[in-house]
C-alpha atoms as a PDB file:
ATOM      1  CA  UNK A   1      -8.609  14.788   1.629  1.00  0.00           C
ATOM      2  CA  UNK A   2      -8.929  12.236  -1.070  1.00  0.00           C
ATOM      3  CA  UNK A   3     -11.769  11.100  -3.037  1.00  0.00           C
ATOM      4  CA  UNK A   4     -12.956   8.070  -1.728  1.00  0.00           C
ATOM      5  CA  UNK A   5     -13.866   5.345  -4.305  1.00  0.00           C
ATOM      6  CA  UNK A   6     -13.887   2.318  -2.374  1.00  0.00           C
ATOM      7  CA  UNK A   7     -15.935   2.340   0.418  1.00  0.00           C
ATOM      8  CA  UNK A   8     -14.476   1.390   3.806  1.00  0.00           C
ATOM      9  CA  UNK A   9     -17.250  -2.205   3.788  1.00  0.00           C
ATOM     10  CA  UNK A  10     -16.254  -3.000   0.360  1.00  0.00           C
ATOM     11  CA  UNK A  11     -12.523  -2.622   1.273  1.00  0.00           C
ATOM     12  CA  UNK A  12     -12.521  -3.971   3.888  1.00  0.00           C
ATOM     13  CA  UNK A  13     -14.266  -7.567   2.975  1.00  0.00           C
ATOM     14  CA  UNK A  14     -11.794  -7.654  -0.179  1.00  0.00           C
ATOM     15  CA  UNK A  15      -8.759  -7.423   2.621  1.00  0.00           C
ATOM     16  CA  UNK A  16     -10.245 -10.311   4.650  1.00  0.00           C
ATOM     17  CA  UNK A  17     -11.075 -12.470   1.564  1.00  0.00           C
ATOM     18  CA  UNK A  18      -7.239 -11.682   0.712  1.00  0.00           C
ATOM     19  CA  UNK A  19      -6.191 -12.351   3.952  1.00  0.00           C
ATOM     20  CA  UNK A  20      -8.224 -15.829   3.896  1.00  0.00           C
ATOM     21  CA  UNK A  21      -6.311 -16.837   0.667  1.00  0.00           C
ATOM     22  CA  UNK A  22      -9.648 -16.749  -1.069  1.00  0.00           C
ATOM     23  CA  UNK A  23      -9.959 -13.529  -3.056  1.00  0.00           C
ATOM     24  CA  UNK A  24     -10.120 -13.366  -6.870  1.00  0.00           C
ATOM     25  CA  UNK A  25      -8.686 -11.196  -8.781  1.00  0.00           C
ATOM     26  CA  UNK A  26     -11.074  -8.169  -8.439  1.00  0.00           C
ATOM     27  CA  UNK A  27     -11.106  -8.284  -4.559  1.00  0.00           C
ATOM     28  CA  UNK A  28      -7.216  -8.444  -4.397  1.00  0.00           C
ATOM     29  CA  UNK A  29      -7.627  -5.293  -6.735  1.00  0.00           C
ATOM     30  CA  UNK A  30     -10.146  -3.359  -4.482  1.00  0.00           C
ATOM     31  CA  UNK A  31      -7.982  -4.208  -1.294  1.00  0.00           C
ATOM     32  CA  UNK A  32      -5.056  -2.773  -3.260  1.00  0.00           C
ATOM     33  CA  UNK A  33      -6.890  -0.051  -4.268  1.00  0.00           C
ATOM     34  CA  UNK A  34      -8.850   0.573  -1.099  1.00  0.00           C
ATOM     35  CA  UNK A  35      -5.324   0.524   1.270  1.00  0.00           C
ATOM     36  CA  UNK A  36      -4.048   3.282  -1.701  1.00  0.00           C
ATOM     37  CA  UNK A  37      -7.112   5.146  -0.617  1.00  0.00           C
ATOM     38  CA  UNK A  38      -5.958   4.440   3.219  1.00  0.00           C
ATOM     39  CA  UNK A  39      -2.214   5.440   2.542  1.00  0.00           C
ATOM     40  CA  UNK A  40      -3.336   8.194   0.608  1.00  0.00           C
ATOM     41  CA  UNK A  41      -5.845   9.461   3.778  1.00  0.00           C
ATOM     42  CA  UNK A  42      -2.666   8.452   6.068  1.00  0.00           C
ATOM     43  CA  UNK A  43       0.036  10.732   4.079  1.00  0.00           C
ATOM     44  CA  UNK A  44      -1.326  13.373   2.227  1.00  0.00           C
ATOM     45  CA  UNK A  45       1.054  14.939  -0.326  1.00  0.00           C
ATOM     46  CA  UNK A  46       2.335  14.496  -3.931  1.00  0.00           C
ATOM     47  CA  UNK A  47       5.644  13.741  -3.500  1.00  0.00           C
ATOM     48  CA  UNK A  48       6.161   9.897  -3.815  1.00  0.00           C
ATOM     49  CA  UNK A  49       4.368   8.026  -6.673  1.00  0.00           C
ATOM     50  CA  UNK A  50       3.762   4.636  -5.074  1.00  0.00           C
ATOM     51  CA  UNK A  51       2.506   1.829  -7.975  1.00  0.00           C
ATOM     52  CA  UNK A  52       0.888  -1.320  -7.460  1.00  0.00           C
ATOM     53  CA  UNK A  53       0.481  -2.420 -11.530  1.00  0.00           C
ATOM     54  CA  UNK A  54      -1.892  -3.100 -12.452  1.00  0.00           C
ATOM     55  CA  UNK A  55      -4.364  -2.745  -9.738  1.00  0.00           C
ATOM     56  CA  UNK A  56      -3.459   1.458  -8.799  1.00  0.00           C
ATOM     57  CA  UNK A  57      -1.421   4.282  -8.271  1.00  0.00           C
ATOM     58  CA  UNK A  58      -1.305   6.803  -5.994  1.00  0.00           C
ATOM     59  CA  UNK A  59       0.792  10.035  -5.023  1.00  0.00           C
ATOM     60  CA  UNK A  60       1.719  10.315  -0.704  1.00  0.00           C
ATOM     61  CA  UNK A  61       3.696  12.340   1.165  1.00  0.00           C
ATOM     62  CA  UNK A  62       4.028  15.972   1.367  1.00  0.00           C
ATOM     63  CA  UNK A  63       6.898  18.081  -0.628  1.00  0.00           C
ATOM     64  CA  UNK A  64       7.460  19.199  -3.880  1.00  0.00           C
ATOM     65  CA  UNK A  65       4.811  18.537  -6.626  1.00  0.00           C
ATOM     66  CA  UNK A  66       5.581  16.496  -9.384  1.00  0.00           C
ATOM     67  CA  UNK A  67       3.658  16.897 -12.569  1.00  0.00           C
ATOM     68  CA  UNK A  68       5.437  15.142 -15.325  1.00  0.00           C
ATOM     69  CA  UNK A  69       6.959  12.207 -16.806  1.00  0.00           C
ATOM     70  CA  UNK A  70       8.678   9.835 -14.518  1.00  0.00           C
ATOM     71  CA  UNK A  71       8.645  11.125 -10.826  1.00  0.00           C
ATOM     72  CA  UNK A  72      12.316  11.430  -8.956  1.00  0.00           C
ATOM     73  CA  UNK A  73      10.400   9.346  -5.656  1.00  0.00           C
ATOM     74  CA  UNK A  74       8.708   6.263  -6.612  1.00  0.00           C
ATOM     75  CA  UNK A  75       7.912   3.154  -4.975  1.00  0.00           C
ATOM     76  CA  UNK A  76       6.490  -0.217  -7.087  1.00  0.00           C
ATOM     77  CA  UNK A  77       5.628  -3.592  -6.278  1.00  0.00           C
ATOM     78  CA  UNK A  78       2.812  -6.177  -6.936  1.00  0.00           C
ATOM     79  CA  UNK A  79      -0.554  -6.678  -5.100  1.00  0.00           C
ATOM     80  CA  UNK A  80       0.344  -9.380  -3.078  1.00  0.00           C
ATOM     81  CA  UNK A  81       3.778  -7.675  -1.565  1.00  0.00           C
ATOM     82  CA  UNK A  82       1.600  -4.672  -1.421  1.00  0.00           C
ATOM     83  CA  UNK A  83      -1.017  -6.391   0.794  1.00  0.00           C
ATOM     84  CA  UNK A  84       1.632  -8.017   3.218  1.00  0.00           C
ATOM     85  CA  UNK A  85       2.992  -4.555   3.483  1.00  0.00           C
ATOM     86  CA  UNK A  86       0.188  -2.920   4.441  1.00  0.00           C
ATOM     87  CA  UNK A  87      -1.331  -5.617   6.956  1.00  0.00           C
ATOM     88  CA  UNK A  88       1.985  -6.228   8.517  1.00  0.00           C
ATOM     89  CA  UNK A  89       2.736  -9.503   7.425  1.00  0.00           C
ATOM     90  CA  UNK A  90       5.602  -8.050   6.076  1.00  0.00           C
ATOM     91  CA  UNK A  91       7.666  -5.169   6.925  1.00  0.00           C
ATOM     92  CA  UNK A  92       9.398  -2.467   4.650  1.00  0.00           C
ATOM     93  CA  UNK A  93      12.773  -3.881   5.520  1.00  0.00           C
ATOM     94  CA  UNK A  94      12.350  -7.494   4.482  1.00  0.00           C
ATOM     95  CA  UNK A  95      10.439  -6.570   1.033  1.00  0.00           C
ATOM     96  CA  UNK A  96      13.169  -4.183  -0.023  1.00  0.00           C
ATOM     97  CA  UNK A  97      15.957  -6.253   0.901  1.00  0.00           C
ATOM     98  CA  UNK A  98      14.577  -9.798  -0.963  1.00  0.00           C
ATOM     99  CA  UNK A  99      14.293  -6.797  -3.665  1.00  0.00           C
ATOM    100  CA  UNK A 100      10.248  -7.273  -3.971  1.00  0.00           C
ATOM    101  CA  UNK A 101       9.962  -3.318  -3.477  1.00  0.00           C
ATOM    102  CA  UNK A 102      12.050  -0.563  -5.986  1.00  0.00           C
ATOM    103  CA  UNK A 103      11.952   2.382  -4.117  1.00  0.00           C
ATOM    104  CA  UNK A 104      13.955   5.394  -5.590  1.00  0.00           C
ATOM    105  CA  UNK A 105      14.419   8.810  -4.675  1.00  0.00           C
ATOM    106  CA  UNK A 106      14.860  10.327  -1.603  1.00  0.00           C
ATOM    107  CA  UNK A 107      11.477  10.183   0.037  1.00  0.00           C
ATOM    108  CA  UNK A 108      10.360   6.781  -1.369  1.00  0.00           C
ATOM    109  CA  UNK A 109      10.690   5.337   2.051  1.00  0.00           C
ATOM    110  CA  UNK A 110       7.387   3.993   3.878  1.00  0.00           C
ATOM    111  CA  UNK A 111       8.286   2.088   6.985  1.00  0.00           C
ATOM    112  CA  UNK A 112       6.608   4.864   9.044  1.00  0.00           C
ATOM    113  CA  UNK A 113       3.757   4.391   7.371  1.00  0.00           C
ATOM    114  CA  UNK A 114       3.605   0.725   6.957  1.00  0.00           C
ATOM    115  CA  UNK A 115       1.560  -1.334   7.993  1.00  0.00           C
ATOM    116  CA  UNK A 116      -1.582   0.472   7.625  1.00  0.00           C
ATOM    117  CA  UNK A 117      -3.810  -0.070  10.958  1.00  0.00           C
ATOM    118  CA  UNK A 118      -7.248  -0.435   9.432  1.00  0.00           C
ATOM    119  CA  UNK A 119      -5.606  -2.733   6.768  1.00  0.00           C
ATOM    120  CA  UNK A 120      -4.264  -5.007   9.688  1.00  0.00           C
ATOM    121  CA  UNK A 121      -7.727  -4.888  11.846  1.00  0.00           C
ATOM    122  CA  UNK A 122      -9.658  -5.913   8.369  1.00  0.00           C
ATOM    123  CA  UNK A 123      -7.094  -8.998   7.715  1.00  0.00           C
ATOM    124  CA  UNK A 124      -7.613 -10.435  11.222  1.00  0.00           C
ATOM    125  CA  UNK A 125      -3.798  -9.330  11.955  1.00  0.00           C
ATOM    126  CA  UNK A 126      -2.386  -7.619  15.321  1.00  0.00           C
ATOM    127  CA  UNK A 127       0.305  -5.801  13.950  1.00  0.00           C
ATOM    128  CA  UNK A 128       2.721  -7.694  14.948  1.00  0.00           C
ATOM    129  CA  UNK A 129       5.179  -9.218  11.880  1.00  0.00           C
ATOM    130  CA  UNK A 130       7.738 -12.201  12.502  1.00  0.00           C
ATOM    131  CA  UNK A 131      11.061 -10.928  11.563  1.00  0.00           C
ATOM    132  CA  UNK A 132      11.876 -14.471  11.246  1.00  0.00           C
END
């Protein structure tokens, strides 16, 4: 289990002020770090590197170890794609095709992961994204 450095209150209010369009900067940081925490708690491993510059990084997924330079499975976006991802405004599909995720390597794939269901309950979502 992961270290926990947000806690789940803290999180959880920067998600909702995100979610309300009225975070700053630093919430829209802790909710991307915070849901890191979440994915991290949700798919243990240290396979896939997934980056969210500049707010975190985090390593998910079980298989091989990597341990230097630039790992073979990475995923990167930005905060805000990050956050739609994760509360299912979004889904994997539509971020990775309008080319707002890089995923690369053979595991960098998150859909079954996606979107995060304390992330969703703490931005007032149901779950539900509009394909549309």
């Amino acid at each position: 289990m992961a270290r926990r450095r947000i806690s789940p209150a803290d999180g959880q209010a920067a998600l909702s002020a995100w979610a309300a369009g009225e975070a700053t900067g630093a919430q829209t940081r802790t909710a991307v770090r915070y849901t890191l925490e979440e994915l991290t708690e949700t798919a243990p491993g240290n396979s896939v590197e997934v980056r969210v510059p500049p707010a975190g990084v985090t390593q998910v997924i079980a298989g091989p170890r990597h341990t230097r330079g630039t790992p073979p499975n990475t995923v990167e976006t930005t905060p805000h794609v990050w956050l739609r991802l994760v509360t299912g405004s979004a889904t994997w599909e539509e971020e990775v095709a309008a080319g707002n995720v890089h995923a690369s390597g053979t595991r960098a794939e998150l859909s079954e992961y996606l979107p995060l269901p304390g992330a969703v309950a703490a931005a007032g979502g149901d779950g539900i994204t509009s394909t549309s």
